[in-house]
N, C-alpha and C. Protein backbone atom coordinates (compact mmCIF):
# COMPACT_ATOMS: atom_id res chain seq x y z
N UNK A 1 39.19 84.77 26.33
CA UNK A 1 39.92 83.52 26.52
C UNK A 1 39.05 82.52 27.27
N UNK A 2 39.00 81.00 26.68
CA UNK A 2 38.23 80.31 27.69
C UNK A 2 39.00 79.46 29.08
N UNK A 3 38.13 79.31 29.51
CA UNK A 3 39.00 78.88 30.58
C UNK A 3 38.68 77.30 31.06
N UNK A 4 39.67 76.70 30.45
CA UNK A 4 39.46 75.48 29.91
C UNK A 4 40.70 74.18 30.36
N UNK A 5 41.10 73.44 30.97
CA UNK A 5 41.70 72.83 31.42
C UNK A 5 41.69 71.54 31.29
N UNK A 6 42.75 70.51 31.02
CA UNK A 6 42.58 69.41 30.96
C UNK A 6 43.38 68.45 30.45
N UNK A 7 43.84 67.33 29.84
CA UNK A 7 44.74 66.49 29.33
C UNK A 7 44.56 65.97 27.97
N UNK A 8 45.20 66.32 27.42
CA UNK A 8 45.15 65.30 26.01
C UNK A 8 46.48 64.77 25.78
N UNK A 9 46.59 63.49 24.83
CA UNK A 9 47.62 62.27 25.37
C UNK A 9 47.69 62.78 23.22
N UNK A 10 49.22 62.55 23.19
CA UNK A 10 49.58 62.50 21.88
C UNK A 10 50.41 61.38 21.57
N UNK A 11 50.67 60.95 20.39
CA UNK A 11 51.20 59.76 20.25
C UNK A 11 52.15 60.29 19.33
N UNK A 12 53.60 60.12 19.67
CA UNK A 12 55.13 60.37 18.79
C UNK A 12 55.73 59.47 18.73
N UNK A 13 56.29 59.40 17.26
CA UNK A 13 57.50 58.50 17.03
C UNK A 13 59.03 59.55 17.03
N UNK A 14 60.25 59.02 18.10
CA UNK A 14 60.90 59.81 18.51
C UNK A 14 61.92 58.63 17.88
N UNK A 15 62.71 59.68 16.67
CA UNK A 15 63.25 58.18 15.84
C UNK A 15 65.16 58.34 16.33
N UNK A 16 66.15 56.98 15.88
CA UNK A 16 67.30 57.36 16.00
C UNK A 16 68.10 58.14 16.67
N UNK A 17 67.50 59.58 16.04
CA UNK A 17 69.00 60.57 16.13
C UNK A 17 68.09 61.33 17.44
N UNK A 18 66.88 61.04 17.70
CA UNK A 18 66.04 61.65 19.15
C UNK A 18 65.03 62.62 19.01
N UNK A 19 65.24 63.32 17.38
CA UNK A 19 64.04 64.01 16.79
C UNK A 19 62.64 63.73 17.38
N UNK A 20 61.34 64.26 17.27
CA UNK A 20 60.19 63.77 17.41
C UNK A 20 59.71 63.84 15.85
N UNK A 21 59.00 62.38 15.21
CA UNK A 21 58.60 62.51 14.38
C UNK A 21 57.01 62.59 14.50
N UNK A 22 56.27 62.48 13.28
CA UNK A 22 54.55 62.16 13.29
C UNK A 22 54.09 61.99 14.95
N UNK A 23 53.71 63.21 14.66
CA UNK A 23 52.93 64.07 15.92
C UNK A 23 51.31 63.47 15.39
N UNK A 24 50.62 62.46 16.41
CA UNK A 24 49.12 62.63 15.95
C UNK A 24 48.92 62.66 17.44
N UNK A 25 47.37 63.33 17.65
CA UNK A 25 46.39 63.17 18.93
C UNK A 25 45.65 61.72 18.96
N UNK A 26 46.04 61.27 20.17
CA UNK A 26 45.24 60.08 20.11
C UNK A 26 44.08 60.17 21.12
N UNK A 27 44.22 60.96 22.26
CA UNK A 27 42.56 61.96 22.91
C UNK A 27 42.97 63.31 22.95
N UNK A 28 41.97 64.13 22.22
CA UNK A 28 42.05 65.21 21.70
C UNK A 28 41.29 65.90 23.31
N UNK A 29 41.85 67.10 23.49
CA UNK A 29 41.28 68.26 24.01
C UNK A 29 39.97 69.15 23.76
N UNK A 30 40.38 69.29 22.40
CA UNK A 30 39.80 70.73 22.11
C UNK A 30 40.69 71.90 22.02
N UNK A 31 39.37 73.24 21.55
CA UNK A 31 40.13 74.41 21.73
C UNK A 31 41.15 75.28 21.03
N UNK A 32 41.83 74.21 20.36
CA UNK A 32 43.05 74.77 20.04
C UNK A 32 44.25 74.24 20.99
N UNK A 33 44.05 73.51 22.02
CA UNK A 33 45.37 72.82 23.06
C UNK A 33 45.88 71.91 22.46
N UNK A 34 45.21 70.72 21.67
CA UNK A 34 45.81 69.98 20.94
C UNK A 34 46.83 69.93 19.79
N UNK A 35 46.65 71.53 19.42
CA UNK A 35 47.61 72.05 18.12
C UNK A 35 48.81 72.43 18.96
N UNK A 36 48.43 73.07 19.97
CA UNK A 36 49.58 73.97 20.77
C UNK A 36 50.50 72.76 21.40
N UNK A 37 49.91 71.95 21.67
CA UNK A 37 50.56 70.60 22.31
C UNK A 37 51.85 70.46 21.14
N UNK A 38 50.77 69.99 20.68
CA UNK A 38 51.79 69.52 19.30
C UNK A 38 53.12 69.81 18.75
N UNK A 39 52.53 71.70 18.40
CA UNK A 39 53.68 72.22 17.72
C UNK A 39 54.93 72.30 19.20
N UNK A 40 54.12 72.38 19.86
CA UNK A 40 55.41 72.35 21.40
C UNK A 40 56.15 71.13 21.50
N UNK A 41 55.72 69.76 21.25
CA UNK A 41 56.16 68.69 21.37
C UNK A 41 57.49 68.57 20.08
N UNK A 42 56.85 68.94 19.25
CA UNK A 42 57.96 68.81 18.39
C UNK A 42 58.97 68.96 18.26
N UNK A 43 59.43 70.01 19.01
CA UNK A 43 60.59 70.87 19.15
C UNK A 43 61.14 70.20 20.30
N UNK A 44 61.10 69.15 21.28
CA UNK A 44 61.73 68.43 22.08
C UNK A 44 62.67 67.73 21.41
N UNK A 45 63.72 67.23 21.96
CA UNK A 45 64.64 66.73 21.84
C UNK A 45 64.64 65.28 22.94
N UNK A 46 65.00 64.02 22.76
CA UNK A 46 65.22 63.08 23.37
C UNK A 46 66.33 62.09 23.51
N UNK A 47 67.11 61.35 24.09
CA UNK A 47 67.87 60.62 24.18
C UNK A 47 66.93 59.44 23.81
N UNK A 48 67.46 58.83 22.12
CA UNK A 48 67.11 57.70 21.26
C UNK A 48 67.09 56.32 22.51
N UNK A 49 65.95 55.41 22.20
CA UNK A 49 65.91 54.24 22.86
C UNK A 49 67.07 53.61 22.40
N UNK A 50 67.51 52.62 22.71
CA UNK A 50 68.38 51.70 22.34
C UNK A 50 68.36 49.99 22.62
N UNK A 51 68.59 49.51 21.17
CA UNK A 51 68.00 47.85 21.48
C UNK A 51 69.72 47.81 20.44
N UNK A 52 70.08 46.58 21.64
CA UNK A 52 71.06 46.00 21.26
C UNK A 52 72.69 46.87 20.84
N UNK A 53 72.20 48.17 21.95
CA UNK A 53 73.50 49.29 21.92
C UNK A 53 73.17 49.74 20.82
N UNK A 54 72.12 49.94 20.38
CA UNK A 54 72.09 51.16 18.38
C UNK A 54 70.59 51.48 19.02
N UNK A 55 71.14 52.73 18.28
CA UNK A 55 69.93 53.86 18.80
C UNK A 55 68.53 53.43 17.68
N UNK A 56 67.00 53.10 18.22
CA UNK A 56 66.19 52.83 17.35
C UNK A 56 64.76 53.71 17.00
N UNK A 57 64.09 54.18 16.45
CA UNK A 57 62.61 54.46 16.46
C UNK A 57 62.01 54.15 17.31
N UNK A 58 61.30 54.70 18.62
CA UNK A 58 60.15 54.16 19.11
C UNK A 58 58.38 55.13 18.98
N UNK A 59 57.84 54.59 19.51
CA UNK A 59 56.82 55.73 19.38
C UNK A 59 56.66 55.24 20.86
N UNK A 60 55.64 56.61 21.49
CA UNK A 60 55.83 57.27 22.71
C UNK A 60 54.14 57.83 22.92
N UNK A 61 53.80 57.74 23.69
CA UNK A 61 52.28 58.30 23.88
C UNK A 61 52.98 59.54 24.75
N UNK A 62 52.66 60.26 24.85
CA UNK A 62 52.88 61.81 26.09
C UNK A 62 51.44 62.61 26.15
N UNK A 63 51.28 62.74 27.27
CA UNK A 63 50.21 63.13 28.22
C UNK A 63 50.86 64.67 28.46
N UNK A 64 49.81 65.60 28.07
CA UNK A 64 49.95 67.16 28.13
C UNK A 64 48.67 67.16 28.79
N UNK A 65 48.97 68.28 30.02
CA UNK A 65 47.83 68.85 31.46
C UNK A 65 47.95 70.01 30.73
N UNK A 66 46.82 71.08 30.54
CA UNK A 66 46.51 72.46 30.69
C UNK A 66 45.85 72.60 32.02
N UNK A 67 46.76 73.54 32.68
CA UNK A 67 45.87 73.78 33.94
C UNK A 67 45.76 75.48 34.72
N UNK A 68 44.51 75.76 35.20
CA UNK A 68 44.55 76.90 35.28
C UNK A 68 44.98 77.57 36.78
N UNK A 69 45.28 78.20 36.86
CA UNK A 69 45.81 78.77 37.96
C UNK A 69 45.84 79.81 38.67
């Protein structure tokens, strides 16, 4: 295992109903953290933005730390 630590920032569109949609890396890691990010992000759930009281699409940058310990 390497021992490898650090941040990579992903960019999601978290649409309507609060889903996360189109998962891309916008600074990649390495390694294999950037996949793991990912498939982890997806599976979040969010309370939809709202413009004008109706729930809308936004996209979202999120910042993932690997850190060792």
């Amino acid at each position: 295992m390497a021992k490898y630590q650090g941040t990579t920032v992903l960019t999601i569109v978290v649409d309507s109903t609060g889903d996360v949609k189109r998962v891309r890396v916008a600074r990649p890691l390495g390694l294999g953290l950037d996949e793991q990010a990912a498939a982890k992000i997806s599976t979040w759930k969010f309370t939809p933005a709202e413009r004008e009281g109706k729930p809308v699409a936004v996209q979202v940058n999120v910042e993932v730390t690997f850190n060792l310990y």
